[in-house]
PDB file of N, CA and C in Angstrom:
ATOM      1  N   UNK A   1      96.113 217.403 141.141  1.00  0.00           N
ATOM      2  CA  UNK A   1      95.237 216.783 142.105  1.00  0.00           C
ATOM      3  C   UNK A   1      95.690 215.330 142.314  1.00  0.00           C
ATOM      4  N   UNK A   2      95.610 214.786 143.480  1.00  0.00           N
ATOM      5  CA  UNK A   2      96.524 213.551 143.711  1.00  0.00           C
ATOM      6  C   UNK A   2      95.201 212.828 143.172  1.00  0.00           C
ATOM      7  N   UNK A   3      95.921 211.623 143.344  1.00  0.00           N
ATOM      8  CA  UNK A   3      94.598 210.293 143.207  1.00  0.00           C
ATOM      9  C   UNK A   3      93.953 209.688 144.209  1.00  0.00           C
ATOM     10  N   UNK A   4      93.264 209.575 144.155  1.00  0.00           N
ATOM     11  CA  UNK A   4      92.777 208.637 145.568  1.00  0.00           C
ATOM     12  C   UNK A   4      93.408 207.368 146.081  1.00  0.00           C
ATOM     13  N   UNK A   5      94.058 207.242 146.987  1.00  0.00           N
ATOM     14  CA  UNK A   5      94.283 205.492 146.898  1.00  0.00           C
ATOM     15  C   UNK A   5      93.000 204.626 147.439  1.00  0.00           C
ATOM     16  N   UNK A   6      93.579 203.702 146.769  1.00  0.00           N
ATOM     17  CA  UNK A   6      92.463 202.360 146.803  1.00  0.00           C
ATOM     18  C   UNK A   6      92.748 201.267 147.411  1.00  0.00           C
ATOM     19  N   UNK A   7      91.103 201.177 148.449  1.00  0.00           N
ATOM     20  CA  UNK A   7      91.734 200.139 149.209  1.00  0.00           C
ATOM     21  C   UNK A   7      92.274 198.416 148.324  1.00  0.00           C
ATOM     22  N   UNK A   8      92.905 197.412 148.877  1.00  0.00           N
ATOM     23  CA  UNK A   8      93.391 196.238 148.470  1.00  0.00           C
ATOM     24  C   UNK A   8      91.514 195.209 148.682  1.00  0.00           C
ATOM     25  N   UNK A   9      91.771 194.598 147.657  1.00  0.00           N
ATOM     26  CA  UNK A   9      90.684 193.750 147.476  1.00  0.00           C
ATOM     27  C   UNK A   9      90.953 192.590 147.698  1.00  0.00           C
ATOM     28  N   UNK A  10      92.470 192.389 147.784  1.00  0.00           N
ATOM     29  CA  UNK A  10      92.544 191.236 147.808  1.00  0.00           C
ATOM     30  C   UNK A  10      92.761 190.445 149.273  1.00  0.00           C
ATOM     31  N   UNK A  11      92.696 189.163 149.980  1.00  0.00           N
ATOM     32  CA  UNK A  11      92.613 188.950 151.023  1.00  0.00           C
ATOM     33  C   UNK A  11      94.198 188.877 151.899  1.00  0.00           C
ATOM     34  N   UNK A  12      94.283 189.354 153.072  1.00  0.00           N
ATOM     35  CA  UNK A  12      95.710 189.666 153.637  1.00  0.00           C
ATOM     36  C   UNK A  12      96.294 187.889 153.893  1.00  0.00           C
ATOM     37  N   UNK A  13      97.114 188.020 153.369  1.00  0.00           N
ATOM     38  CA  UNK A  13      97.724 186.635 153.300  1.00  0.00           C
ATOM     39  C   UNK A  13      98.225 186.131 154.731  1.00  0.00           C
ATOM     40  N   UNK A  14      97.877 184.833 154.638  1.00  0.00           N
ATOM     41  CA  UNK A  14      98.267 184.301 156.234  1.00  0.00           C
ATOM     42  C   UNK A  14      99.564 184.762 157.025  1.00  0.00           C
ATOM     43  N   UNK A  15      99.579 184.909 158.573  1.00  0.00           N
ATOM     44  CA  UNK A  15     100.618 185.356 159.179  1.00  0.00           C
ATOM     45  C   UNK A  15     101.691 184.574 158.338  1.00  0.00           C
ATOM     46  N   UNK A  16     102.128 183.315 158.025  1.00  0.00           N
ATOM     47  CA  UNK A  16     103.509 182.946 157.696  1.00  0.00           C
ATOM     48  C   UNK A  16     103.219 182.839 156.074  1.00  0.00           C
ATOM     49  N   UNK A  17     103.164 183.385 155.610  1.00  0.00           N
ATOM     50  CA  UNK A  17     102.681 183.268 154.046  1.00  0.00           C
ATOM     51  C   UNK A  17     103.409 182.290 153.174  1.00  0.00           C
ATOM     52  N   UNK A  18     102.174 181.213 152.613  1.00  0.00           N
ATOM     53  CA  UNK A  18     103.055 180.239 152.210  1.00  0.00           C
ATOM     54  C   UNK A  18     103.847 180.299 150.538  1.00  0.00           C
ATOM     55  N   UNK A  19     102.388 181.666 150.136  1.00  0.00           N
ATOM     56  CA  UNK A  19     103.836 182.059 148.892  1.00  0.00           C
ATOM     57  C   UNK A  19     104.737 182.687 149.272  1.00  0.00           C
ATOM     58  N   UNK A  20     105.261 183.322 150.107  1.00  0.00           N
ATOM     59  CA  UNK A  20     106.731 183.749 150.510  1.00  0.00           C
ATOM     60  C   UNK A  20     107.707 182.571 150.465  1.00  0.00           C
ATOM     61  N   UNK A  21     107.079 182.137 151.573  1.00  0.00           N
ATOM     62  CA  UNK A  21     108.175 181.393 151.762  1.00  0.00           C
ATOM     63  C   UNK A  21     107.938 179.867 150.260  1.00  0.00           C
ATOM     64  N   UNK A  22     107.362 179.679 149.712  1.00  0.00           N
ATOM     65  CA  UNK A  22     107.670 178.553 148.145  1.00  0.00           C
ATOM     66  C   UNK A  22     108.600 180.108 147.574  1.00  0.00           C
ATOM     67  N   UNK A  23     108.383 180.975 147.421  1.00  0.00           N
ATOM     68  CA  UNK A  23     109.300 181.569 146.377  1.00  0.00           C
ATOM     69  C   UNK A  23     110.798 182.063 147.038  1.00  0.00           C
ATOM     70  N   UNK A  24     111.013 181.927 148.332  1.00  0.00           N
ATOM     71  CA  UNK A  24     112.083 182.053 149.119  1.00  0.00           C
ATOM     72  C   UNK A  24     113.043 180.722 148.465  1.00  0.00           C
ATOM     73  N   UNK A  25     112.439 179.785 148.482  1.00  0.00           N
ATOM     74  CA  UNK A  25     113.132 178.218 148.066  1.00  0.00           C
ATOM     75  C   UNK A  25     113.538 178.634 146.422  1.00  0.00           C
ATOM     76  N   UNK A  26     112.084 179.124 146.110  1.00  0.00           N
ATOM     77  CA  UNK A  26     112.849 178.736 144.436  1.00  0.00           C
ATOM     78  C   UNK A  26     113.384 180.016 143.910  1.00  0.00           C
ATOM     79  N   UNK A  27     113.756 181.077 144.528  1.00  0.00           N
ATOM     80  CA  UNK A  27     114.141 182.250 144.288  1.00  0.00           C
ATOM     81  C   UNK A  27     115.713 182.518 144.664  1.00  0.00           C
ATOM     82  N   UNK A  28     116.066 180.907 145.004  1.00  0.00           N
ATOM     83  CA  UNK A  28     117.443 180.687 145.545  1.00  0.00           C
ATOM     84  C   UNK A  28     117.989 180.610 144.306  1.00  0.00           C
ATOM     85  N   UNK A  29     119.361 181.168 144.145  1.00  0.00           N
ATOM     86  CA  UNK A  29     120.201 180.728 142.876  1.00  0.00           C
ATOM     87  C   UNK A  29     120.229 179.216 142.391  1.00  0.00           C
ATOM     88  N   UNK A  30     120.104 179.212 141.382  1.00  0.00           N
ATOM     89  CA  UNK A  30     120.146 177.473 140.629  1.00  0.00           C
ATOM     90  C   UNK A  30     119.005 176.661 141.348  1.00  0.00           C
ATOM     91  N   UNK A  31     118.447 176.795 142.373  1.00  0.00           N
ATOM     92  CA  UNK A  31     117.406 176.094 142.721  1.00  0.00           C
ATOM     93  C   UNK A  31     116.639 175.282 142.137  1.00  0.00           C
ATOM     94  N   UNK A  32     115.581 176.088 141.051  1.00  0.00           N
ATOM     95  CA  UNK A  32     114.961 175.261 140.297  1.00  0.00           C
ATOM     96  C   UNK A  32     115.793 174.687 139.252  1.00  0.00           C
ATOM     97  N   UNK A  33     117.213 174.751 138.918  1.00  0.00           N
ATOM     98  CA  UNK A  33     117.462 174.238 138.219  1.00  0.00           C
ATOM     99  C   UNK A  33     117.847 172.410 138.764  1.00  0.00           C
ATOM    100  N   UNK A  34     118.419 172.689 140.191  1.00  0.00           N
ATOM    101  CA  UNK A  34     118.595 171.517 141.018  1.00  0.00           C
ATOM    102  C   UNK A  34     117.477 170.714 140.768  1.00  0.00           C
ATOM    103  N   UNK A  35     116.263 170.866 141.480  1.00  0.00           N
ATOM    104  CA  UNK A  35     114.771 170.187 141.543  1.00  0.00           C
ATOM    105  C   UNK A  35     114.968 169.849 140.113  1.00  0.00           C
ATOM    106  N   UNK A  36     115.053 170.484 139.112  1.00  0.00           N
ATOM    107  CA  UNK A  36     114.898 169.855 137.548  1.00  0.00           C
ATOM    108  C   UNK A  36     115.367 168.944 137.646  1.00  0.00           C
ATOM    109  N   UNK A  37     116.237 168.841 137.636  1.00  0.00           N
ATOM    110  CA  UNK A  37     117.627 167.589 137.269  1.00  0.00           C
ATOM    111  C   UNK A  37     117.082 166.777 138.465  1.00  0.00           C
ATOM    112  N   UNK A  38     116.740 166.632 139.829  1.00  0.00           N
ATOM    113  CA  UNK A  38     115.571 165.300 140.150  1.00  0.00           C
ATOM    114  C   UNK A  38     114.936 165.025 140.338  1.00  0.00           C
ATOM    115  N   UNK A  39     114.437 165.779 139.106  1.00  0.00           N
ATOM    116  CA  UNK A  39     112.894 165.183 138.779  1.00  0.00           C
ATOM    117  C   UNK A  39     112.857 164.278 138.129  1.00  0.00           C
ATOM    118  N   UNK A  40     113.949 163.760 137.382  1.00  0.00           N
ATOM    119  CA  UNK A  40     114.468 162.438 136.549  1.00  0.00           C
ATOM    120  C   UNK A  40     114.862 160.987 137.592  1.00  0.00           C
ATOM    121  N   UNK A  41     115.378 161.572 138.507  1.00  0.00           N
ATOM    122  CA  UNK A  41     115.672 160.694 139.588  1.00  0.00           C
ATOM    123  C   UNK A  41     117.024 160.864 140.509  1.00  0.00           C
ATOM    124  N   UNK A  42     117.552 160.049 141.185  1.00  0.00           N
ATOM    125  CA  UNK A  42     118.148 160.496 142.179  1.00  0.00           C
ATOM    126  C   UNK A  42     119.803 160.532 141.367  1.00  0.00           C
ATOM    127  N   UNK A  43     120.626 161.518 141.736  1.00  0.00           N
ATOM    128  CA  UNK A  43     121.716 161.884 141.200  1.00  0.00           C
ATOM    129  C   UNK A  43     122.798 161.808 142.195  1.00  0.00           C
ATOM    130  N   UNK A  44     123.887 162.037 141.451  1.00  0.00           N
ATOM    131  CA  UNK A  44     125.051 162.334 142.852  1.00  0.00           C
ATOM    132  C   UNK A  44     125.567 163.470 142.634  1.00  0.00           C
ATOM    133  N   UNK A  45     126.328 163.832 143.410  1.00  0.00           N
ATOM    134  CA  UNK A  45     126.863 165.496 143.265  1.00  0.00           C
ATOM    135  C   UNK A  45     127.638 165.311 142.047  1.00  0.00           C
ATOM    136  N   UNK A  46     128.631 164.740 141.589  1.00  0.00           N
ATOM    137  CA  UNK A  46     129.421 164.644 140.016  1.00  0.00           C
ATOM    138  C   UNK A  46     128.384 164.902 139.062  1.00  0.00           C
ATOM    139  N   UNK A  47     127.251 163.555 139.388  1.00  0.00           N
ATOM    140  CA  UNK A  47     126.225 164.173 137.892  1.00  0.00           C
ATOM    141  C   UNK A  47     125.468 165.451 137.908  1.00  0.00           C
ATOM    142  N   UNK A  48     125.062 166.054 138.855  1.00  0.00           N
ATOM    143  CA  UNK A  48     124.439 167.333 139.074  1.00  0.00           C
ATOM    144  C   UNK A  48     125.316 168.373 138.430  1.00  0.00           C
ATOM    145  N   UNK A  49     126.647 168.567 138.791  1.00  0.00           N
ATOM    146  CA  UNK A  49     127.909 169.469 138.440  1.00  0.00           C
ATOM    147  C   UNK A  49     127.525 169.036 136.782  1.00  0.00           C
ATOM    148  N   UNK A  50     127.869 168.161 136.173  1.00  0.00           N
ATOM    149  CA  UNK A  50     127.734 168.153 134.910  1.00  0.00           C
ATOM    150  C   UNK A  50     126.754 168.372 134.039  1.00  0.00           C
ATOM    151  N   UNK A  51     125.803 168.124 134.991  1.00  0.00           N
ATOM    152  CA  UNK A  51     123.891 168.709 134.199  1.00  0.00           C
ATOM    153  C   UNK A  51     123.963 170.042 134.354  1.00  0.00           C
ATOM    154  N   UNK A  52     124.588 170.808 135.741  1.00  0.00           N
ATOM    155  CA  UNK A  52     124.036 172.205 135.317  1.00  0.00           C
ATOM    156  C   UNK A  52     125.910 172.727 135.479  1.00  0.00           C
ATOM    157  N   UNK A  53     126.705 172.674 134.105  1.00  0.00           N
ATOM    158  CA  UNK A  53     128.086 172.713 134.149  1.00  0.00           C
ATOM    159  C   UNK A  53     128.420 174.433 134.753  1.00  0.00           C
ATOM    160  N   UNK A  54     127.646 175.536 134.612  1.00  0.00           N
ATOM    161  CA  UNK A  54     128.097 176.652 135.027  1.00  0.00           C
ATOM    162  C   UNK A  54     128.119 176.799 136.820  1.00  0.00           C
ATOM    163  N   UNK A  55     126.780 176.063 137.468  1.00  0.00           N
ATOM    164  CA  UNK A  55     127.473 176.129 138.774  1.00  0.00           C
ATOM    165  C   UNK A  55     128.398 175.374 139.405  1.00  0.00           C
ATOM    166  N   UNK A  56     128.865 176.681 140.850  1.00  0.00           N
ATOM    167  CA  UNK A  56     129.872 176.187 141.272  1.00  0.00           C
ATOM    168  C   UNK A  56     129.874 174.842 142.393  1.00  0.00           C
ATOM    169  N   UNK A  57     130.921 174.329 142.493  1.00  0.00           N
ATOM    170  CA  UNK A  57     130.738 172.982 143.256  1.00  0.00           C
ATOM    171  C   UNK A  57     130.070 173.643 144.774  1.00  0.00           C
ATOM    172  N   UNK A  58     130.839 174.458 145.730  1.00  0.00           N
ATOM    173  CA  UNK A  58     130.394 175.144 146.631  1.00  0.00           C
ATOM    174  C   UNK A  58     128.324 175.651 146.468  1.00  0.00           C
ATOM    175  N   UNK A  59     128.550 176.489 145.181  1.00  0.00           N
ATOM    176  CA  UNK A  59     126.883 176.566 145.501  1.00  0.00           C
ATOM    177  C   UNK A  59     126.186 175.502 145.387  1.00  0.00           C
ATOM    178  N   UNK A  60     126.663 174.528 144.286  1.00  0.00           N
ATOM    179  CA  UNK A  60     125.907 173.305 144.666  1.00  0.00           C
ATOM    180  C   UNK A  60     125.162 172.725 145.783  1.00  0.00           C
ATOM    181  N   UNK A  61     126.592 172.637 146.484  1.00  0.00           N
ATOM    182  CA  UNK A  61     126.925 172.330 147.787  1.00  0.00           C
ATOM    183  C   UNK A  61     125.586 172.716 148.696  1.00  0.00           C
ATOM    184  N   UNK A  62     125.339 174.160 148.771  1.00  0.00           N
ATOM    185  CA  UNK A  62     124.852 174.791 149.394  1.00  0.00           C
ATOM    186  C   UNK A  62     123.991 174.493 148.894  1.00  0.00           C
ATOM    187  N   UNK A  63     123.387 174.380 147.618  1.00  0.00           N
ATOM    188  CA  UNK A  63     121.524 174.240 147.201  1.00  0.00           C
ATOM    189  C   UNK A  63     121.107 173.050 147.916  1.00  0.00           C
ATOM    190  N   UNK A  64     122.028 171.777 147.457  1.00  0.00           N
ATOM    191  CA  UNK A  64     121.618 170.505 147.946  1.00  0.00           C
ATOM    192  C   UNK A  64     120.916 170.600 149.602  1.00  0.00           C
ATOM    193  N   UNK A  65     122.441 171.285 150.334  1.00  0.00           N
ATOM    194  CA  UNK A  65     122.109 171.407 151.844  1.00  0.00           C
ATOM    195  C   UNK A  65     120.999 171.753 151.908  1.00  0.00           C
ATOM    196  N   UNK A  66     120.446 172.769 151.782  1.00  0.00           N
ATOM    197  CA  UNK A  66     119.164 173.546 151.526  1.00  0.00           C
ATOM    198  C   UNK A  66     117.976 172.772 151.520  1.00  0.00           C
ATOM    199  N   UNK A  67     118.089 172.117 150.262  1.00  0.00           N
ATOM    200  CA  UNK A  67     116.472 171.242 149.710  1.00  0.00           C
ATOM    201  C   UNK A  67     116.630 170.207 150.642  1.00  0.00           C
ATOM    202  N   UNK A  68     117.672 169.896 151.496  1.00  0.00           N
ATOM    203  CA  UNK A  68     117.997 168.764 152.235  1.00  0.00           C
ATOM    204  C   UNK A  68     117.116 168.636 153.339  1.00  0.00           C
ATOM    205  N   UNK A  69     117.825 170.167 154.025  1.00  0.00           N
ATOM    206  CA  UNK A  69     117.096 170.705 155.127  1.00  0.00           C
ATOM    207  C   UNK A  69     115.492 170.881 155.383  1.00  0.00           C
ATOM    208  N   UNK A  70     115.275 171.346 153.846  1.00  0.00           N
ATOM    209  CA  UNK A  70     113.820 171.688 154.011  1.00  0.00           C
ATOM    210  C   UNK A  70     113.080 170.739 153.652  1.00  0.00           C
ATOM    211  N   UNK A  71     113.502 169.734 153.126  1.00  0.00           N
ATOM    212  CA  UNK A  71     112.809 168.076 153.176  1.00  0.00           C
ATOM    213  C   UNK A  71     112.323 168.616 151.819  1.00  0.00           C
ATOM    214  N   UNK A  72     113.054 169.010 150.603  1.00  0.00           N
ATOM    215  CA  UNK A  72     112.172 168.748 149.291  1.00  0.00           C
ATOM    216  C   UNK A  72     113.546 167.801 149.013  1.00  0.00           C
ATOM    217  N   UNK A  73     114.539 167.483 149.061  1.00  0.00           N
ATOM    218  CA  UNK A  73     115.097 166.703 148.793  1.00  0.00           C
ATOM    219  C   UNK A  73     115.662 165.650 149.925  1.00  0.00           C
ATOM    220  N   UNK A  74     116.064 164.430 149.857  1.00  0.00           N
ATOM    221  CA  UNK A  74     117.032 163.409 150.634  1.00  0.00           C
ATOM    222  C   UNK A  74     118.264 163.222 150.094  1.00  0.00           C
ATOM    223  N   UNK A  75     119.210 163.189 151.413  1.00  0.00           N
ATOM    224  CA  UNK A  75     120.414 162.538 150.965  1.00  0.00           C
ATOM    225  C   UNK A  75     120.439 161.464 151.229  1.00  0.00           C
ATOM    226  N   UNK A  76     121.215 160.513 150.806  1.00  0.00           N
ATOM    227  CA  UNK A  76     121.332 158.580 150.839  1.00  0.00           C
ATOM    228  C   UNK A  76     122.637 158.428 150.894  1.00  0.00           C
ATOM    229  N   UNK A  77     123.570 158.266 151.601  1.00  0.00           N
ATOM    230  CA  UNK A  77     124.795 157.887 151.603  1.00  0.00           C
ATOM    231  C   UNK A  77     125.030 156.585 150.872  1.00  0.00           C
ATOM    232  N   UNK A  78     125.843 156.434 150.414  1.00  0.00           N
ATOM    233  CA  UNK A  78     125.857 155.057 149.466  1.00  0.00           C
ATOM    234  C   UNK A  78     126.935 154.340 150.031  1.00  0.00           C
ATOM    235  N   UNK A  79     126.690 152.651 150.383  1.00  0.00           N
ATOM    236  CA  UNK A  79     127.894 151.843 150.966  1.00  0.00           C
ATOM    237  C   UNK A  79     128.923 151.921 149.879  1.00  0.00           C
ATOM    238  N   UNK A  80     129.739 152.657 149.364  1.00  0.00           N
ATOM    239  CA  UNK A  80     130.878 152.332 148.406  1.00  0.00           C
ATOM    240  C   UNK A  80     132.068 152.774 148.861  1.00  0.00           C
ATOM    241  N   UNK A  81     133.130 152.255 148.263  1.00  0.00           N
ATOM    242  CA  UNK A  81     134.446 153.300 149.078  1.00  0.00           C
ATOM    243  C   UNK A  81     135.558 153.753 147.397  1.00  0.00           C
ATOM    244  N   UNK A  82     135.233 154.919 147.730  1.00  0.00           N
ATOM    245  CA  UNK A  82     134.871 156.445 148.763  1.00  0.00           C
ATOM    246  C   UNK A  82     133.677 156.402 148.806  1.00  0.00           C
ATOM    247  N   UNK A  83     132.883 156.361 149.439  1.00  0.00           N
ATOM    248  CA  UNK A  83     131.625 156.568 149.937  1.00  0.00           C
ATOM    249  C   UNK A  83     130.882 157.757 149.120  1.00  0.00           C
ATOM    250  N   UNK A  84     129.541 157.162 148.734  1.00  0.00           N
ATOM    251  CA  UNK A  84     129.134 158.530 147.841  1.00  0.00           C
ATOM    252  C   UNK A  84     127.456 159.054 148.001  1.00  0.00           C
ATOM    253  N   UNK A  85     127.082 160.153 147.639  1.00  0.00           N
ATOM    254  CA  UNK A  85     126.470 160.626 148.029  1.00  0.00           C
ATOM    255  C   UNK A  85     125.421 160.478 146.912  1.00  0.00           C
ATOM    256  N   UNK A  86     123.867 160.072 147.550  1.00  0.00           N
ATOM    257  CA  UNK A  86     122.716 160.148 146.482  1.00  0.00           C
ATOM    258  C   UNK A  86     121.379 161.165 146.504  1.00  0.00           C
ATOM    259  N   UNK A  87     121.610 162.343 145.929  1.00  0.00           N
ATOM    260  CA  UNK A  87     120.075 162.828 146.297  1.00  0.00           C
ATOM    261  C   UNK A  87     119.026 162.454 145.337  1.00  0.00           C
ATOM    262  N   UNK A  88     117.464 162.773 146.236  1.00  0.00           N
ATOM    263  CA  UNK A  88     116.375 162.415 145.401  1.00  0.00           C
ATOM    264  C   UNK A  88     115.368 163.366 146.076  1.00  0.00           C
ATOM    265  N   UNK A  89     114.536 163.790 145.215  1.00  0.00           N
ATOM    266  CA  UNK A  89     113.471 164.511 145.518  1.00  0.00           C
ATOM    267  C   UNK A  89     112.513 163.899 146.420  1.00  0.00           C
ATOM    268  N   UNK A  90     111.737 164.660 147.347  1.00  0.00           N
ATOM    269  CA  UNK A  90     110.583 163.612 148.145  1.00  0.00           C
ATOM    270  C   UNK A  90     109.448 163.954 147.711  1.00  0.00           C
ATOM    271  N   UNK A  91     108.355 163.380 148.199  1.00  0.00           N
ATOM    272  CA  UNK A  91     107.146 163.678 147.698  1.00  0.00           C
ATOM    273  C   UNK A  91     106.933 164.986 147.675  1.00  0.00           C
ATOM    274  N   UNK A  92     107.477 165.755 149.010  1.00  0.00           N
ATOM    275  CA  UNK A  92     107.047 167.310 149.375  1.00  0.00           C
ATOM    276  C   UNK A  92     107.629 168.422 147.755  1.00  0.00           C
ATOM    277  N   UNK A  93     109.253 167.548 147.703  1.00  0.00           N
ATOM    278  CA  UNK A  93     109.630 168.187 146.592  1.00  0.00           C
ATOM    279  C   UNK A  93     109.083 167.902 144.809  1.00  0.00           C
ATOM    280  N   UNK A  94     108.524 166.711 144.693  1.00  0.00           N
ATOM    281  CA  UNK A  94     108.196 166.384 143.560  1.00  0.00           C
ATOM    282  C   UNK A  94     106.726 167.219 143.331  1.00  0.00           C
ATOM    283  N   UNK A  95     105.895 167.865 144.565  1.00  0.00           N
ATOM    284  CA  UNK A  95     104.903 169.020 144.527  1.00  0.00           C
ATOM    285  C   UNK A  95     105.213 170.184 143.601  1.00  0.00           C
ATOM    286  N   UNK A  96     106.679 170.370 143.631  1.00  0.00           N
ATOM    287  CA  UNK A  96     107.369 171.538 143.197  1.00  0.00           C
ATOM    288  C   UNK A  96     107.383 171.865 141.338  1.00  0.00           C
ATOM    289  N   UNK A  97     107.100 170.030 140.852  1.00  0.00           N
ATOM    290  CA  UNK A  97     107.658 170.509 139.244  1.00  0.00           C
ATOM    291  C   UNK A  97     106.106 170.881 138.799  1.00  0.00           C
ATOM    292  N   UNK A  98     105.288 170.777 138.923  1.00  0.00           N
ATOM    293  CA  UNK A  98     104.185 171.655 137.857  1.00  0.00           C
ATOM    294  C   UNK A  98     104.136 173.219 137.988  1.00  0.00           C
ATOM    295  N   UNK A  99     104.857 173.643 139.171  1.00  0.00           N
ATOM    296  CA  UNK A  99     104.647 175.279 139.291  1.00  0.00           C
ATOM    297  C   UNK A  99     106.546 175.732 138.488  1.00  0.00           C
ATOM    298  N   UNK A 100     107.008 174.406 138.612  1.00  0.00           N
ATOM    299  CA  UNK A 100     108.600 174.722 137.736  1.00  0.00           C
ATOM    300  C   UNK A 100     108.295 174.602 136.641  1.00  0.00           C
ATOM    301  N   UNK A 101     107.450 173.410 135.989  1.00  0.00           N
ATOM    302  CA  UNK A 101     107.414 173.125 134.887  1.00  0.00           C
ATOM    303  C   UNK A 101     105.993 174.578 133.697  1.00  0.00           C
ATOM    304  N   UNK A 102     105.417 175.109 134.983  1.00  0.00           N
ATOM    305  CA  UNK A 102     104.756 176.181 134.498  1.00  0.00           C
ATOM    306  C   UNK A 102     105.515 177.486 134.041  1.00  0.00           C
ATOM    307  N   UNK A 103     106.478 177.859 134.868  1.00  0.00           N
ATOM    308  CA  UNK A 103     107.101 178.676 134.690  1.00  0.00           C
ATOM    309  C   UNK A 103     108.035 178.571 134.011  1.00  0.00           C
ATOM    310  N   UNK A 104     108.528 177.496 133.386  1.00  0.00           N
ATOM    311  CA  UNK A 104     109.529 177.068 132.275  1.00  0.00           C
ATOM    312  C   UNK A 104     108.539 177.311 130.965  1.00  0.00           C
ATOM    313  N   UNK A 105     107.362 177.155 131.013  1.00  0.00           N
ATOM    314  CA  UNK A 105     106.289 177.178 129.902  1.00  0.00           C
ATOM    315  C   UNK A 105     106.138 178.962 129.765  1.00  0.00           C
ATOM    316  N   UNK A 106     105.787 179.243 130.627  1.00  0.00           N
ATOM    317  CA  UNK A 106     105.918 181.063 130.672  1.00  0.00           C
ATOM    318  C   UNK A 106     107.048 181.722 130.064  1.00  0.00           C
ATOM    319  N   UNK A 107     108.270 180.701 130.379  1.00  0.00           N
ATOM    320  CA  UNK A 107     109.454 181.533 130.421  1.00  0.00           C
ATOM    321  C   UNK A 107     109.660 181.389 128.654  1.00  0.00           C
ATOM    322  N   UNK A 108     109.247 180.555 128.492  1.00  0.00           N
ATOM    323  CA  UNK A 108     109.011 180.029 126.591  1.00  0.00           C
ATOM    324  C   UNK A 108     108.512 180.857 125.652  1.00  0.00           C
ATOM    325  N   UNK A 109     107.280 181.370 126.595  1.00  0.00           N
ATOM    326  CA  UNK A 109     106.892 182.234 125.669  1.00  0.00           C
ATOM    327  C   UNK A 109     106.924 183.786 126.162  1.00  0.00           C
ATOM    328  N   UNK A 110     107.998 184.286 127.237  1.00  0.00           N
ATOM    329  CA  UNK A 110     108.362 185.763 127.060  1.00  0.00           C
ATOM    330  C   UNK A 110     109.745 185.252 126.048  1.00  0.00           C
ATOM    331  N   UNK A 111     110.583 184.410 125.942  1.00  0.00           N
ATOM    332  CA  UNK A 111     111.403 184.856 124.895  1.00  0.00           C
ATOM    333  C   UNK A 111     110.512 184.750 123.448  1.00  0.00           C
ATOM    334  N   UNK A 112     109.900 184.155 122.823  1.00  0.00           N
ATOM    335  CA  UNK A 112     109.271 184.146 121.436  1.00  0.00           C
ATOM    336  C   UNK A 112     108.937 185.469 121.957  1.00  0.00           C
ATOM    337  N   UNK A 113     108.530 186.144 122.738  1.00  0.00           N
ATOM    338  CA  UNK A 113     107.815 187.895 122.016  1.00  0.00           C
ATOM    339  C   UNK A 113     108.822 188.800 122.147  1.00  0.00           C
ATOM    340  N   UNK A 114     110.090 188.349 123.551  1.00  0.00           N
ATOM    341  CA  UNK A 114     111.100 189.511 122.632  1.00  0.00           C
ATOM    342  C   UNK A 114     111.721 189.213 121.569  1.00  0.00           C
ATOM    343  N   UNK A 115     111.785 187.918 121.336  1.00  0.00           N
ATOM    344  CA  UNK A 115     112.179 187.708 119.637  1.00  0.00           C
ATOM    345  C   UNK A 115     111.395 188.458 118.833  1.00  0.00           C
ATOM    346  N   UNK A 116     110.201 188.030 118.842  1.00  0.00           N
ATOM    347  CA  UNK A 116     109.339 188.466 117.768  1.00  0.00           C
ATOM    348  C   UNK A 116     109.106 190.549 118.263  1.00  0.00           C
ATOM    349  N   UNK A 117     109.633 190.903 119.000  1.00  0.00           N
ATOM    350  CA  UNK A 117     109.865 192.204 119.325  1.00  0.00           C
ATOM    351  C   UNK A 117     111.084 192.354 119.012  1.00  0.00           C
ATOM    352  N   UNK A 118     112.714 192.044 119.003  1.00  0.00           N
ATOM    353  CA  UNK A 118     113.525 192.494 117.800  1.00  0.00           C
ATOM    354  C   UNK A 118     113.929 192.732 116.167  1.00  0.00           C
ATOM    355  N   UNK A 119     112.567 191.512 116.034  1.00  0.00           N
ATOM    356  CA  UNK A 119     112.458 191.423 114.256  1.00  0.00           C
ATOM    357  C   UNK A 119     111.661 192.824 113.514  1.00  0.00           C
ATOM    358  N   UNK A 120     110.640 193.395 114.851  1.00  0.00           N
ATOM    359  CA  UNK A 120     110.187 194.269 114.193  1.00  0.00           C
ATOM    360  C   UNK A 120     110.830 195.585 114.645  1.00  0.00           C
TER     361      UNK A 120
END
């Protein structure tokens, strides 16, 4: 005998749904790891490459563009020669670290239980 389905209780989320699109941003490769690193303050592409050493310069590339575009981050060109590049988080993006910094707290404690799920 099948089951009944059941209707949804919960309310139909707005035509442009704004959790889609926040988890579209941070569901990008290295993303939240970018926003991490300025949340300390504004960096240049050399120090970013060395904070998160496994990505590539290209995706970098591409995250920065990204948070650029979507105004959670600024670029600052810097008067120097060679001329260099400064990003910094904006207000829109500094919104971003308590739901990063939550899910870094979550992410804390699913590894302690598969730990504590291989010991036993």
């Amino acid at each position: 005998m099948a089951l009944k389905l059941r209707r949804s209780r919960a309310a139909p989320p707005p035509p442009h749904c704004p959790l889609t699109e926040c988890m579209a941003l941070l569901g990008g490769a290295w993303t939240p790891n970018v926003i991490w690193y300025l949340a300390a303050g504004p960096r240049r592409f050399g120090e970013l490459r060395r904070d998160i050493p496994k990505i590539s310069a290209k995706m970098l590339s591409a995250r920065l563009q990204e948070l650029v575009r979507r105004g959670v981050a600024t670029r600052t060109v810097m008067p120097t020669s060679p001329p260099t590049a400064e990003y910094a988080l904006t207000a829109l993006g500094e919104e971003l670290l308590p739901a990063i910094r939550a899910i870094v707290r979550v992410g804390e404690r699913l590894k302690d239980v598969e730990r504590r799920t291989r010991r036993a």
